[in-house]
Structures are given as C-alpha cells and as structure tokens.
PDB file of N, CA and C in Angstrom:
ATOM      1  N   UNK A   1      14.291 193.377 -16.527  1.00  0.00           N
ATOM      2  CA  UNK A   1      15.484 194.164 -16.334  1.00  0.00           C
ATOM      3  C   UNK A   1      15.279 195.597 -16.826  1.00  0.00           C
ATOM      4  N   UNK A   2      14.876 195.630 -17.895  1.00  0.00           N
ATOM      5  CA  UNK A   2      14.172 197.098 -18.748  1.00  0.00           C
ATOM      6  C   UNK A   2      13.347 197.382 -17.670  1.00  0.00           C
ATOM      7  N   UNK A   3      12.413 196.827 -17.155  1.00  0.00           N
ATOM      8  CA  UNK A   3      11.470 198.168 -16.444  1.00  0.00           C
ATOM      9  C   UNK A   3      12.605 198.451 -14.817  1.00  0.00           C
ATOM     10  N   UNK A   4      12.780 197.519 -14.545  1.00  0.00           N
ATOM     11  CA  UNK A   4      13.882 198.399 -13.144  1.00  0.00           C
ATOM     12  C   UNK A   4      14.442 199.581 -13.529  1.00  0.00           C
ATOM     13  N   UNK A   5      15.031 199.310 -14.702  1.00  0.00           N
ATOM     14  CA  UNK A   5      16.245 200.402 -15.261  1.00  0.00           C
ATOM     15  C   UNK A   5      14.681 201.748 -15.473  1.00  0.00           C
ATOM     16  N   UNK A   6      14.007 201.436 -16.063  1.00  0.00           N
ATOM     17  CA  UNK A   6      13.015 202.711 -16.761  1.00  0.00           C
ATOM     18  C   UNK A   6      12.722 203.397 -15.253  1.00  0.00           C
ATOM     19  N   UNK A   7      12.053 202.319 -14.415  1.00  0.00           N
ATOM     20  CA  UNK A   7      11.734 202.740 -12.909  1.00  0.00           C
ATOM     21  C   UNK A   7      12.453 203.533 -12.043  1.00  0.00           C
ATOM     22  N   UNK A   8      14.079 202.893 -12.167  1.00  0.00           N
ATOM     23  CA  UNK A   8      14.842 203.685 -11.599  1.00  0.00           C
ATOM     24  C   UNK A   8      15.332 205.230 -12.408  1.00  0.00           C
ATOM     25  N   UNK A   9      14.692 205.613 -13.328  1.00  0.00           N
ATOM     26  CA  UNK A   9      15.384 206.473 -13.725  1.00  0.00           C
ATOM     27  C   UNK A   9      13.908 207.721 -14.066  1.00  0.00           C
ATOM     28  N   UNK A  10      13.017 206.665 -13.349  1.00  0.00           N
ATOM     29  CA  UNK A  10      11.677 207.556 -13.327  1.00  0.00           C
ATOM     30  C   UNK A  10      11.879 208.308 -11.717  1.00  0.00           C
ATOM     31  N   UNK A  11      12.287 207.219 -10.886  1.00  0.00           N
ATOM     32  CA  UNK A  11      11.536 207.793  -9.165  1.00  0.00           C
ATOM     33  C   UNK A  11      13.173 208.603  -9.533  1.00  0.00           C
ATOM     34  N   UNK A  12      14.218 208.890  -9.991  1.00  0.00           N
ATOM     35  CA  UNK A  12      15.384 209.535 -10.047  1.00  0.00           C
ATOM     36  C   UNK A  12      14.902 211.008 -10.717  1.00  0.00           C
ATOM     37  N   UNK A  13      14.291 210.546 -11.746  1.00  0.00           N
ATOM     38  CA  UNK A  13      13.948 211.883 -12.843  1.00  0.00           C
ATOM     39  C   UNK A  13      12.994 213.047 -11.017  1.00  0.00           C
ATOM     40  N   UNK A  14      12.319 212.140 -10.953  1.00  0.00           N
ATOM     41  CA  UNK A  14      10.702 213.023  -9.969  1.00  0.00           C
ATOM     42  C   UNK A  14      11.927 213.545  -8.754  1.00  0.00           C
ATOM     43  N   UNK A  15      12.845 212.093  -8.173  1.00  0.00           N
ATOM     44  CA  UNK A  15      13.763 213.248  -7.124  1.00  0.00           C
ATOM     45  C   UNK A  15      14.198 214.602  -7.234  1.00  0.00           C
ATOM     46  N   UNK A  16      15.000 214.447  -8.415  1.00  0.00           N
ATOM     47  CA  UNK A  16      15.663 215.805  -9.089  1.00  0.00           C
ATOM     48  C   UNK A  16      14.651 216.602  -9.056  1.00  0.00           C
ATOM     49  N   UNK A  17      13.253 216.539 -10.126  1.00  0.00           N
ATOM     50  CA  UNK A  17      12.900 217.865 -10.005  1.00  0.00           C
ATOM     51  C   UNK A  17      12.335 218.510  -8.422  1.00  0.00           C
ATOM     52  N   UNK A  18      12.027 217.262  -7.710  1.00  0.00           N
ATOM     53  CA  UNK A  18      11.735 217.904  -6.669  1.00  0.00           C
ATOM     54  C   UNK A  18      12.645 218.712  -5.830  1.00  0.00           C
ATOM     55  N   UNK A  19      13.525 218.072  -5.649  1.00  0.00           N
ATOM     56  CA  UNK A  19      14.866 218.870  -4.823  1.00  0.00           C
ATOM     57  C   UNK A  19      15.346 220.272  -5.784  1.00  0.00           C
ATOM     58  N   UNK A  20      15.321 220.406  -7.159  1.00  0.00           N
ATOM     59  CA  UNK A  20      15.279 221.686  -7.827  1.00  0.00           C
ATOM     60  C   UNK A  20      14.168 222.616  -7.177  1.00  0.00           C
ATOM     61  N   UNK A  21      13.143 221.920  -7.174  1.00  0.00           N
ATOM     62  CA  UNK A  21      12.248 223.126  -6.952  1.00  0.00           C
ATOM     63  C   UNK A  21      12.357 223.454  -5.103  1.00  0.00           C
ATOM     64  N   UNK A  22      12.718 222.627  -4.429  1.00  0.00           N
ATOM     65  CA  UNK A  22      12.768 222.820  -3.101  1.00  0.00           C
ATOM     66  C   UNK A  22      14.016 224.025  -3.174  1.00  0.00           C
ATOM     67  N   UNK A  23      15.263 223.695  -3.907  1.00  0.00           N
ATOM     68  CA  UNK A  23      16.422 224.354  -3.559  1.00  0.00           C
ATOM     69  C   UNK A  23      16.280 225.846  -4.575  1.00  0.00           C
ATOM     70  N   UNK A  24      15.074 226.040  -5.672  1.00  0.00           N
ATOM     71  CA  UNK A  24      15.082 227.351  -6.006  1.00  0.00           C
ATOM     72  C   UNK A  24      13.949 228.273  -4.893  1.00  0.00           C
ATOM     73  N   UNK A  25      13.266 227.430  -4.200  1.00  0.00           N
ATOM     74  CA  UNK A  25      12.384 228.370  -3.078  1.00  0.00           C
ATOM     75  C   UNK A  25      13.811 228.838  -2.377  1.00  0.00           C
ATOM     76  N   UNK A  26      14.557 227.580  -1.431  1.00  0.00           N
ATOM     77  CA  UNK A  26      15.359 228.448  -0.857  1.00  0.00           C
ATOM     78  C   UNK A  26      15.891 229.714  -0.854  1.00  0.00           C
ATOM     79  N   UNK A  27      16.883 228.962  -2.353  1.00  0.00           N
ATOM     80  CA  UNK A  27      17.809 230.748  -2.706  1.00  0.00           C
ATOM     81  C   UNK A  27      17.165 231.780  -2.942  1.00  0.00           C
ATOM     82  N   UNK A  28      15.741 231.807  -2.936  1.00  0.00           N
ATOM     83  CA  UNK A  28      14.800 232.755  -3.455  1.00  0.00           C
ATOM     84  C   UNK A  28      14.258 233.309  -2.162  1.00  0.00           C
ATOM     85  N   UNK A  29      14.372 232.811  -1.045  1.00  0.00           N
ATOM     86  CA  UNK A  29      13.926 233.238   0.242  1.00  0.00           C
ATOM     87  C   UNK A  29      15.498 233.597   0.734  1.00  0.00           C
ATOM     88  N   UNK A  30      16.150 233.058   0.713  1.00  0.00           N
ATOM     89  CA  UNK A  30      17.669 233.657   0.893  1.00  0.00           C
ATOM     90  C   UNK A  30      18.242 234.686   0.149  1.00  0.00           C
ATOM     91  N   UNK A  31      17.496 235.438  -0.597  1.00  0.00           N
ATOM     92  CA  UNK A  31      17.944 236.602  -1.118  1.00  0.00           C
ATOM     93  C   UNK A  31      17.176 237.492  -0.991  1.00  0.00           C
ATOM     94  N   UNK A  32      15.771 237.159  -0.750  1.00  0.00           N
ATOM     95  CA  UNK A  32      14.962 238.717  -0.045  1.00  0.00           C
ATOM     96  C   UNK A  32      15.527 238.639   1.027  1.00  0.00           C
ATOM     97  N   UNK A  33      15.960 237.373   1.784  1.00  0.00           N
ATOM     98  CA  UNK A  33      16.547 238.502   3.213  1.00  0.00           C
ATOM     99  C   UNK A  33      17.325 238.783   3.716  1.00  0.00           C
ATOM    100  N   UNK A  34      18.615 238.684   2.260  1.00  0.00           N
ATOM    101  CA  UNK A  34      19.703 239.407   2.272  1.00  0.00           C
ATOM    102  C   UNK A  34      19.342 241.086   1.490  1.00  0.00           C
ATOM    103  N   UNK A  35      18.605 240.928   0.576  1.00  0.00           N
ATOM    104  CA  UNK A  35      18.126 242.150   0.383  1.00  0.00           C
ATOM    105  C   UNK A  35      18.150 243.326   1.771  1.00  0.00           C
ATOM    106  N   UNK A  36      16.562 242.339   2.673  1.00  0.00           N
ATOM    107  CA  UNK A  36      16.186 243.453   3.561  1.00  0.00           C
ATOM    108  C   UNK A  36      17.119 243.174   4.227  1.00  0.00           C
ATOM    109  N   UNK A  37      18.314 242.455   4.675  1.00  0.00           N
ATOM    110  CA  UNK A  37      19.335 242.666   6.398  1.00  0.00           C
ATOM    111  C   UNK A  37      20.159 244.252   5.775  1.00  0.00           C
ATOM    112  N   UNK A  38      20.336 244.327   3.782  1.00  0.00           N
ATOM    113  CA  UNK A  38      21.045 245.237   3.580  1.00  0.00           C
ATOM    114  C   UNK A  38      21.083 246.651   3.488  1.00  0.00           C
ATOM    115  N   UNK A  39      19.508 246.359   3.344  1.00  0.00           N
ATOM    116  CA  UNK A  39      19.113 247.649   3.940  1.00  0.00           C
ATOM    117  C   UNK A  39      18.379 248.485   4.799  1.00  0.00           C
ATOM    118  N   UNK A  40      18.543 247.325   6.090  1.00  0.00           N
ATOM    119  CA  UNK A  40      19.031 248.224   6.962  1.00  0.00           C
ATOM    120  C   UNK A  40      19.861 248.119   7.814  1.00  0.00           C
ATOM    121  N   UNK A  41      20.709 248.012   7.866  1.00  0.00           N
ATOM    122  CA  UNK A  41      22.592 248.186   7.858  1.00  0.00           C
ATOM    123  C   UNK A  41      22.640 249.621   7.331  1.00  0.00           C
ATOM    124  N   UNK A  42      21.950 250.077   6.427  1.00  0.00           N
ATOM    125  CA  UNK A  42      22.710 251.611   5.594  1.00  0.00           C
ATOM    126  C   UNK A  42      21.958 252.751   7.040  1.00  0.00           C
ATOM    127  N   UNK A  43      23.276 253.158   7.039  1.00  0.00           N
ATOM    128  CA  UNK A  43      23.651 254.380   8.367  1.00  0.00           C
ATOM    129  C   UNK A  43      23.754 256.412   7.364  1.00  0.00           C
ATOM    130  N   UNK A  44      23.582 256.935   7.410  1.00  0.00           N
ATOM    131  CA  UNK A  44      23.956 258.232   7.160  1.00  0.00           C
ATOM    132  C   UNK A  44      25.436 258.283   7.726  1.00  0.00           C
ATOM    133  N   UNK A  45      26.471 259.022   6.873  1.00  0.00           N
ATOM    134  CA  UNK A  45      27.677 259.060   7.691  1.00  0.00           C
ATOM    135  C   UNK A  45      27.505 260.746   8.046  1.00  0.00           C
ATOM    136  N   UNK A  46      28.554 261.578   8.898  1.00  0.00           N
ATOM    137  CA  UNK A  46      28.988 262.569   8.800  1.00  0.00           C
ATOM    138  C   UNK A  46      30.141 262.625   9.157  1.00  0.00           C
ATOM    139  N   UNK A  47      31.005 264.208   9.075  1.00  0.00           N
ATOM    140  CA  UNK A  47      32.159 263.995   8.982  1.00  0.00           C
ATOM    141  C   UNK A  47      32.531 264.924  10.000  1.00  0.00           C
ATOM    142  N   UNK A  48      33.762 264.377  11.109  1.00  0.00           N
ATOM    143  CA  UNK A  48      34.056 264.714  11.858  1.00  0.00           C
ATOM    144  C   UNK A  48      34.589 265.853  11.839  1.00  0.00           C
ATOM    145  N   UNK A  49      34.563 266.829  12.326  1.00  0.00           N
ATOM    146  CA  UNK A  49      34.858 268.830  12.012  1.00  0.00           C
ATOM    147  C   UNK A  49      36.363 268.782  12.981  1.00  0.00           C
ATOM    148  N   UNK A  50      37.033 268.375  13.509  1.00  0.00           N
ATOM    149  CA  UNK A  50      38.336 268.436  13.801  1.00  0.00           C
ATOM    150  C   UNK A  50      38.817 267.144  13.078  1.00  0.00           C
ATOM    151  N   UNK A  51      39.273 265.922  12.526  1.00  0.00           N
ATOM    152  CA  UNK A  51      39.900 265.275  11.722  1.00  0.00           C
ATOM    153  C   UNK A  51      39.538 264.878  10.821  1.00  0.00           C
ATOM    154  N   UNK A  52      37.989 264.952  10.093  1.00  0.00           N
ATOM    155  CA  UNK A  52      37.784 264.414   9.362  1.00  0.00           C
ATOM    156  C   UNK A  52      37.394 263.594   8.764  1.00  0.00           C
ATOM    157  N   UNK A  53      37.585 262.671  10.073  1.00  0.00           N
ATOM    158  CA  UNK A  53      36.839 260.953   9.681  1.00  0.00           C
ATOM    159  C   UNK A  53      35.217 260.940   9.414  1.00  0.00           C
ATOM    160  N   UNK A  54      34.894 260.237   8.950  1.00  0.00           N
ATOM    161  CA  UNK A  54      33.599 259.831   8.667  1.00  0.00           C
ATOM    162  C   UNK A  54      33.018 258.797   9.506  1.00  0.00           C
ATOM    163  N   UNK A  55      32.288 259.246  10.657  1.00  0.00           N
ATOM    164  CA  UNK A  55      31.512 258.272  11.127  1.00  0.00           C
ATOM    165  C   UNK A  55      29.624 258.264  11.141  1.00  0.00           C
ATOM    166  N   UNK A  56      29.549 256.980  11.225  1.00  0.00           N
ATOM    167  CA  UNK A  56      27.842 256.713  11.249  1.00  0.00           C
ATOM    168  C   UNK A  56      27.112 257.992  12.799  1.00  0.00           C
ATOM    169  N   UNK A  57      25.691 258.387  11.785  1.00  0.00           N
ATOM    170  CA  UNK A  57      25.251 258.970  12.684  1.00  0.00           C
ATOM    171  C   UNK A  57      24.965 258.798  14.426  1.00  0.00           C
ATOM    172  N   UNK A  58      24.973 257.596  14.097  1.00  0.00           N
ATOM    173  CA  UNK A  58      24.545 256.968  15.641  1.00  0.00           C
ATOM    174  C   UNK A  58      25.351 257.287  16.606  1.00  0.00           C
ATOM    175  N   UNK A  59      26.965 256.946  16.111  1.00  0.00           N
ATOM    176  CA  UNK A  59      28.073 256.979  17.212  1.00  0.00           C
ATOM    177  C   UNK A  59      28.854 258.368  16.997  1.00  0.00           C
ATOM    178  N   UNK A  60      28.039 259.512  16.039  1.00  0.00           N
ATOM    179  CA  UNK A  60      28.839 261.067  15.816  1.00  0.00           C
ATOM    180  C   UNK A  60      28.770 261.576  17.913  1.00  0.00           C
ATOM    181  N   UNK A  61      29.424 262.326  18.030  1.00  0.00           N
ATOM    182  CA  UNK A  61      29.411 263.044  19.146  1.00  0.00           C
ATOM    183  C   UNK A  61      29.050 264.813  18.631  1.00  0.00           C
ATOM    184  N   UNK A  62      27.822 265.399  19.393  1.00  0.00           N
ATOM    185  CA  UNK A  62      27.764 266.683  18.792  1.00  0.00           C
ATOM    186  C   UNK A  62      27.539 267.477  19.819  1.00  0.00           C
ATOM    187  N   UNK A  63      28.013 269.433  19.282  1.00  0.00           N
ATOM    188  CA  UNK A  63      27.942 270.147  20.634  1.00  0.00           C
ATOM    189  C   UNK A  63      27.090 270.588  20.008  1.00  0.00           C
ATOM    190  N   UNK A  64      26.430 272.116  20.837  1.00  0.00           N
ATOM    191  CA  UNK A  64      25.407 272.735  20.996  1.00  0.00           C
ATOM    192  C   UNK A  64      25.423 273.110  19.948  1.00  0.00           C
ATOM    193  N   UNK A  65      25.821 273.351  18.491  1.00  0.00           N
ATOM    194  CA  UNK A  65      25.833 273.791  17.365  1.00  0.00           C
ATOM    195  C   UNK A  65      25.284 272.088  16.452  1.00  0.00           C
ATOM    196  N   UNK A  66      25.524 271.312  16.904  1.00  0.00           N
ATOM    197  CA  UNK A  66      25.216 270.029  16.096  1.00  0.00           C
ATOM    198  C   UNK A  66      26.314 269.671  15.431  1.00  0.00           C
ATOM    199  N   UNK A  67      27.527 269.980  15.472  1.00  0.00           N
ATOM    200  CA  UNK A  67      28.772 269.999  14.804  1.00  0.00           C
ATOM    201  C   UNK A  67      28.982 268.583  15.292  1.00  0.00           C
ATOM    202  N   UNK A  68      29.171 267.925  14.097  1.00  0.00           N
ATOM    203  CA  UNK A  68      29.373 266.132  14.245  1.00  0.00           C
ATOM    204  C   UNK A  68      30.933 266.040  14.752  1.00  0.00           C
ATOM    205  N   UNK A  69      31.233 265.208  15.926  1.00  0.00           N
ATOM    206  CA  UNK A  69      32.568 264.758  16.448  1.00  0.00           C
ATOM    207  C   UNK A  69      32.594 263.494  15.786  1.00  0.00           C
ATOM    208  N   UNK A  70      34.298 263.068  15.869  1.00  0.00           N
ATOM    209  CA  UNK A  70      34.182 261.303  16.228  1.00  0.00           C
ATOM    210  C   UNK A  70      34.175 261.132  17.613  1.00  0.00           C
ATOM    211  N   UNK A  71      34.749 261.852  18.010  1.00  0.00           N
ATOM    212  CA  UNK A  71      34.941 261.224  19.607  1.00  0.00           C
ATOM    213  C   UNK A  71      34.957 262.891  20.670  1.00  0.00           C
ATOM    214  N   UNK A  72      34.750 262.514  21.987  1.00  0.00           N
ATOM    215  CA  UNK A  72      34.426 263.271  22.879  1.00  0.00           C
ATOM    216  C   UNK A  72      35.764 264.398  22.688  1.00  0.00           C
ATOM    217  N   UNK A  73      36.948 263.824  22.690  1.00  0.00           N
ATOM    218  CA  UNK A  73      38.200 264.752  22.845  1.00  0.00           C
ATOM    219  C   UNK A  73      38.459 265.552  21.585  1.00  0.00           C
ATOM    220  N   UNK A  74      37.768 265.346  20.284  1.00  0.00           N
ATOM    221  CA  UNK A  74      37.879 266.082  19.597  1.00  0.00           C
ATOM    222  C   UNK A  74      36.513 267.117  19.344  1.00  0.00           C
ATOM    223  N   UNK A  75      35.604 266.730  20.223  1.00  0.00           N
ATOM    224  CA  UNK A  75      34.575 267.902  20.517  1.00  0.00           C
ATOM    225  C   UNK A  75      35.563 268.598  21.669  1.00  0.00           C
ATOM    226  N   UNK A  76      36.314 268.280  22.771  1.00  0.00           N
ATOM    227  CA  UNK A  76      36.275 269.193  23.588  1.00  0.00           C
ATOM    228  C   UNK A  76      37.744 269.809  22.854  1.00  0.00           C
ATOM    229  N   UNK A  77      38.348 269.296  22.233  1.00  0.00           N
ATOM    230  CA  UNK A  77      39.601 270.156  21.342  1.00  0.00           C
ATOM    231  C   UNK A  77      39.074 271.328  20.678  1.00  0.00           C
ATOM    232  N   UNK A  78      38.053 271.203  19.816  1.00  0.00           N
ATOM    233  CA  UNK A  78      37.150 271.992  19.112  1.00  0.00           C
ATOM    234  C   UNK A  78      36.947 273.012  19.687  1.00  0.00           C
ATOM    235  N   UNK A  79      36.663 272.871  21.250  1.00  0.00           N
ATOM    236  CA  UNK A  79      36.199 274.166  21.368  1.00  0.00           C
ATOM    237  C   UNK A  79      37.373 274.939  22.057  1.00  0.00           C
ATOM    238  N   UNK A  80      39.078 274.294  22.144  1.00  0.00           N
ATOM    239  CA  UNK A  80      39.654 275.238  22.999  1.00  0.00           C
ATOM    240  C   UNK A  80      40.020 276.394  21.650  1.00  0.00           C
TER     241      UNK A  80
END
C-alpha cells in the first residue's frame, strides 16, 4: 500500500515539474513576441495644421510644403 502511495506521488512529483517547465518555455516565448508585435505597431504621429489632431504618419495627407493633413478637405481648406 506504501509503495503505490510513494509511486503515485513520484510519477505526480516528475508530472508537475514537467508541465512547469513546458508552461515557463511558453510564457517565455509569449512574451518576446509580444515584445516584438509592440514594437512594431509604434507609428511617428504628426499633427494636423488646420485642426490639430494627431495622426500616424502613414495616413497624414501632405501638400507641396509637407504640411501634415488629417484628411484631404482640410488640406484643401488650408489652402483657401
């Protein structure tokens, strides 16, 4: 009866550490690549020269001066 009980609490002890060490690789690979998704997500903002808003470089609208828009109608407001 003693060795079942010792047995079972041996192949129990070896589960645990194994599944510890399986589940600290994970979170450890799940956080470099939340690291890298976060950076690069990061955008430069600028700020829109008729209202103000702040948008990412990608979607700025600009005229022949480079003057960052948010949107087309406040570049062509700009210039009346």
């Amino acid at each position: 009866m003693i060795v079942r009980l010792l047995f079972f609490i041996l192949v129990f002890a070896i589960g645990w550490i194994i599944y510890r060490q399986f589940a600290k690789a994970i979170m450890a690979k799940s956080k470099s690549v939340k690291k890298q998704d976060d950076k690069s997500h990061e955008e430069a903002m600028v700020k829109c020269a008729t209202c103000g808003t702040f948008v990412p470089t990608s979607h700025a609208v600009y005229d022949h001066n480079q003057t960052p828009f948010c949107c087309v109608e406040h570049k062509l407001e700009h210039k009346s």
